[in-house]
C-alpha atoms as a PDB file:
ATOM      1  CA  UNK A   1      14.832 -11.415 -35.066  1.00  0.00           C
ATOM      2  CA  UNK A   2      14.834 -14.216 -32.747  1.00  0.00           C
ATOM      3  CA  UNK A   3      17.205 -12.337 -30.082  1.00  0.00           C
ATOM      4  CA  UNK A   4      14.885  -9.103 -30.471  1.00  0.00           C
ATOM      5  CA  UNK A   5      11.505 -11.335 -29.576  1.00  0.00           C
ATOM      6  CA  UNK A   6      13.157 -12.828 -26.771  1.00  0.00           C
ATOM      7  CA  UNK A   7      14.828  -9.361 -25.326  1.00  0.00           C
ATOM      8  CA  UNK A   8      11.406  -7.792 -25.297  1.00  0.00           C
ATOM      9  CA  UNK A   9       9.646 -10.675 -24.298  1.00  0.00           C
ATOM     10  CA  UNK A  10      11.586 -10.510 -21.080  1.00  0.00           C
ATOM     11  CA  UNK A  11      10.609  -6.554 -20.415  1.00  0.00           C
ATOM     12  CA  UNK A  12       7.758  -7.341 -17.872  1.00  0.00           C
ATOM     13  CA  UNK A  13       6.936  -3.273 -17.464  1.00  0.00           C
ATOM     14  CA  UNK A  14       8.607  -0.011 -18.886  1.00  0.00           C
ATOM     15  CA  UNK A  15       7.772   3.682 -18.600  1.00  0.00           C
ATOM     16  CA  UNK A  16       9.522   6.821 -19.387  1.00  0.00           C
ATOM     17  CA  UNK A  17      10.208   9.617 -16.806  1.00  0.00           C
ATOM     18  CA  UNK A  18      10.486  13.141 -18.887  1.00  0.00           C
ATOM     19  CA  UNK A  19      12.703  15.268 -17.282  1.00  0.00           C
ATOM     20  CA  UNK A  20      13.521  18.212 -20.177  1.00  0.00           C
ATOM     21  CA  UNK A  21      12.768  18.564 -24.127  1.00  0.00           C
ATOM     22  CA  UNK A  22      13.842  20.873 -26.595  1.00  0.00           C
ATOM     23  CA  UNK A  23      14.356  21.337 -30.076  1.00  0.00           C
ATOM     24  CA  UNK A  24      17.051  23.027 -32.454  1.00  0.00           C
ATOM     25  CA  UNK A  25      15.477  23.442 -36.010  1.00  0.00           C
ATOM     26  CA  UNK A  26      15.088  19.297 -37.409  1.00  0.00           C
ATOM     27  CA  UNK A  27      16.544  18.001 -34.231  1.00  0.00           C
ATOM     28  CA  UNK A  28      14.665  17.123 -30.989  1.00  0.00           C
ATOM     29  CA  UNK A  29      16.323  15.739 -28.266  1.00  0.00           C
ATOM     30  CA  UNK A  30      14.341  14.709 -24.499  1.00  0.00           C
ATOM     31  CA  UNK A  31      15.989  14.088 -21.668  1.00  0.00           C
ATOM     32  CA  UNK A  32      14.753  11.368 -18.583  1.00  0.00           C
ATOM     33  CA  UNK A  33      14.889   8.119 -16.689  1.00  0.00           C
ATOM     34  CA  UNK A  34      13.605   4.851 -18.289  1.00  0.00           C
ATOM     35  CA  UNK A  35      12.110   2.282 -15.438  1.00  0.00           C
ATOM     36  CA  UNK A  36      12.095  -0.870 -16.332  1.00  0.00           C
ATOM     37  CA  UNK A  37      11.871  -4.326 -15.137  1.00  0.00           C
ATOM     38  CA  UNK A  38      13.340  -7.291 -16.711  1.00  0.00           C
ATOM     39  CA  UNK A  39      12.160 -11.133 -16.069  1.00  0.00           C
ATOM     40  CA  UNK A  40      15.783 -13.400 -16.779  1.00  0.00           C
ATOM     41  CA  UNK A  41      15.452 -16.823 -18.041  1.00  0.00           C
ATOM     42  CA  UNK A  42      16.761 -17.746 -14.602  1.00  0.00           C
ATOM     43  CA  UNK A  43      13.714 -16.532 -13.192  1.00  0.00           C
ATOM     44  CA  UNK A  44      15.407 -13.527 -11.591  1.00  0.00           C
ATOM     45  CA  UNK A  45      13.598 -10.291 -12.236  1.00  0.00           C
ATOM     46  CA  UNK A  46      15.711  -7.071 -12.278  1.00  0.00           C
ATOM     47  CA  UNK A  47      14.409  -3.690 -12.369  1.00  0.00           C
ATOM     48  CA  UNK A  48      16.065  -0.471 -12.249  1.00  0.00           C
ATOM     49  CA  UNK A  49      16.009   3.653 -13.620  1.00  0.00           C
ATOM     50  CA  UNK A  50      18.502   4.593 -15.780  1.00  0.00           C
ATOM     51  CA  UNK A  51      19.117   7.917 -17.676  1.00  0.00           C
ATOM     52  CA  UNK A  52      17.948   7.980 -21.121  1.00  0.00           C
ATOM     53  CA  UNK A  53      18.007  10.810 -24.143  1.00  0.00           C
ATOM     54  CA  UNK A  54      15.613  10.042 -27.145  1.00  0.00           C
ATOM     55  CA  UNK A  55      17.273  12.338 -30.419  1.00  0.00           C
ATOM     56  CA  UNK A  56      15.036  12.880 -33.045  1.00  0.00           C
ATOM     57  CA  UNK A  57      15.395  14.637 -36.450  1.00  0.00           C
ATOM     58  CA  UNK A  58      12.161  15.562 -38.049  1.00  0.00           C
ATOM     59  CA  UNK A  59      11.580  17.177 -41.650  1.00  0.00           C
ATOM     60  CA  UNK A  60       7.989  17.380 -42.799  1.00  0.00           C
ATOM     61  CA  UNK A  61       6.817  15.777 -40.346  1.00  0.00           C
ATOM     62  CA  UNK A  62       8.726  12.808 -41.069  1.00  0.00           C
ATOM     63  CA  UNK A  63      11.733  10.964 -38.917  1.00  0.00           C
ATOM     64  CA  UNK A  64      14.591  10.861 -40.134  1.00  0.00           C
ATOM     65  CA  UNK A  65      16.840   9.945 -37.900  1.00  0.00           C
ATOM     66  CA  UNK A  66      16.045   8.426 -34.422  1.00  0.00           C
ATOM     67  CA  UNK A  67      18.522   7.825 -31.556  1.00  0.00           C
ATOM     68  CA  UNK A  68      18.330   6.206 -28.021  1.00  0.00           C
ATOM     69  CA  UNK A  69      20.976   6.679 -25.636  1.00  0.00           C
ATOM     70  CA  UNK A  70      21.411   4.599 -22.322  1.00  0.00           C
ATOM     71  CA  UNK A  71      23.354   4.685 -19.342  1.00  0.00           C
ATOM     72  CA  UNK A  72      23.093   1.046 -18.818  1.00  0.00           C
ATOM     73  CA  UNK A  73      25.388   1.713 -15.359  1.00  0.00           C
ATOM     74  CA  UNK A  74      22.355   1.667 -13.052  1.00  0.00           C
ATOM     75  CA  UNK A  75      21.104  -1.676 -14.652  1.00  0.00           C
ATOM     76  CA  UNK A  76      24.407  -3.466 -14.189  1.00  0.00           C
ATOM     77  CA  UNK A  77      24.463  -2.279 -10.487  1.00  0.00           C
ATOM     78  CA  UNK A  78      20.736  -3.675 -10.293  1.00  0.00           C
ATOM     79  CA  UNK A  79      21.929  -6.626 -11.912  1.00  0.00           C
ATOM     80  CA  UNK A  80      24.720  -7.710  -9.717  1.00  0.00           C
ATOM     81  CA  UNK A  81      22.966  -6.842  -6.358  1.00  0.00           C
ATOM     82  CA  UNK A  82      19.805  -8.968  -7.567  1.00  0.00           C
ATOM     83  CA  UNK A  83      22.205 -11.921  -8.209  1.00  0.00           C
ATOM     84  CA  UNK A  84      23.902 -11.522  -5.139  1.00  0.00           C
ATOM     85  CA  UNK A  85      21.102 -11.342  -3.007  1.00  0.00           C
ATOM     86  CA  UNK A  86      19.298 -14.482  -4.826  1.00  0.00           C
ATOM     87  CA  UNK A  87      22.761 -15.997  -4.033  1.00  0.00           C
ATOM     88  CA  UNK A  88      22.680 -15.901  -0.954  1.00  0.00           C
ATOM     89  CA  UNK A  89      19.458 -16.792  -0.541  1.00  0.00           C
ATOM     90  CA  UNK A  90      20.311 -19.784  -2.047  1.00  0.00           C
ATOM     91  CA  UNK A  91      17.020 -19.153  -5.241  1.00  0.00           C
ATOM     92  CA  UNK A  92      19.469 -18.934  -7.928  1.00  0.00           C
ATOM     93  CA  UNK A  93      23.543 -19.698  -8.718  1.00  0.00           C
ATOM     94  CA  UNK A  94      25.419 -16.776  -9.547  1.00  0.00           C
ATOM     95  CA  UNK A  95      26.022 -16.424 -12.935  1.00  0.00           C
ATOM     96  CA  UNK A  96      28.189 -14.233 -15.007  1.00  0.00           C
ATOM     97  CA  UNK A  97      27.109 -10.968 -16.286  1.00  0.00           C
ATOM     98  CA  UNK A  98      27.272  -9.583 -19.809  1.00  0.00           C
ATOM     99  CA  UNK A  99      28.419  -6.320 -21.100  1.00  0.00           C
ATOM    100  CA  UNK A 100      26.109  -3.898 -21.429  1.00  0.00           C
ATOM    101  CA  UNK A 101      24.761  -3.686 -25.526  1.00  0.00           C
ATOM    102  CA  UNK A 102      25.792  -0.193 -26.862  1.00  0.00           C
ATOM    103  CA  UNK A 103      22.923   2.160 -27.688  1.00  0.00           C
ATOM    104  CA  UNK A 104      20.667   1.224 -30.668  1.00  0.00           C
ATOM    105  CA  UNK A 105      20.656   3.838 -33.853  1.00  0.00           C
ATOM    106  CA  UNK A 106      17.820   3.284 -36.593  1.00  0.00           C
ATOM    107  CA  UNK A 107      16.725   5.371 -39.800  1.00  0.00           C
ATOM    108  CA  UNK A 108      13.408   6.326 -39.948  1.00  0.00           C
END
């Protein structure tokens, strides 16, 4: 719980850019860019747009199943070119990046 507080603590804005939507009997699936900005404990902030599908399965208007894809790419990219150019503006010391997290899956 601790790591989940401190992960979204760090989101300083987020919004969702809907590109397409459509839905096969239970299962909804929509299509876009997530833009977000992320504040690092080093005091670097981040942001980027990344592609992003939201799956949903609905019965009775309950969810059953929801899904989040990322392609965490774009964010990595971000991520090095911040540090770079804090490095060399002397702000912040390079530091190493982690792999990006796979995509979260949780029941509904």
């Amino acid at each position: 719980m601790k790591a989940l507080r401190e992960t979204y603590a760090a989101i300083r804005d987020m919004r969702y850019h809907p590109i397409s939507q459509f839905a096969s009997g239970e299962h909804m699936v929509f299509v876009g860019e997530l833009q977000w900005s992320l504040g690092l404990p080093d005091g670097l902030i981040v942001d980027t747009r990344m592609p992003f599908v939201v799956r949903l399965q609905v019965r009775n208007g309950k969810v059953l199943e929801h899904q989040d894809t990322a392609d965490y790419k774009p964010f990595v990219v971000a991520l090095h070119a911040a540090r770079a150019k804090a490095a060399r503006s002397g702000t912040t010391s390079p530091q190493p990046v982690a792999p990006a997290a796979p995509a979260a899956k949780s029941g509904g």
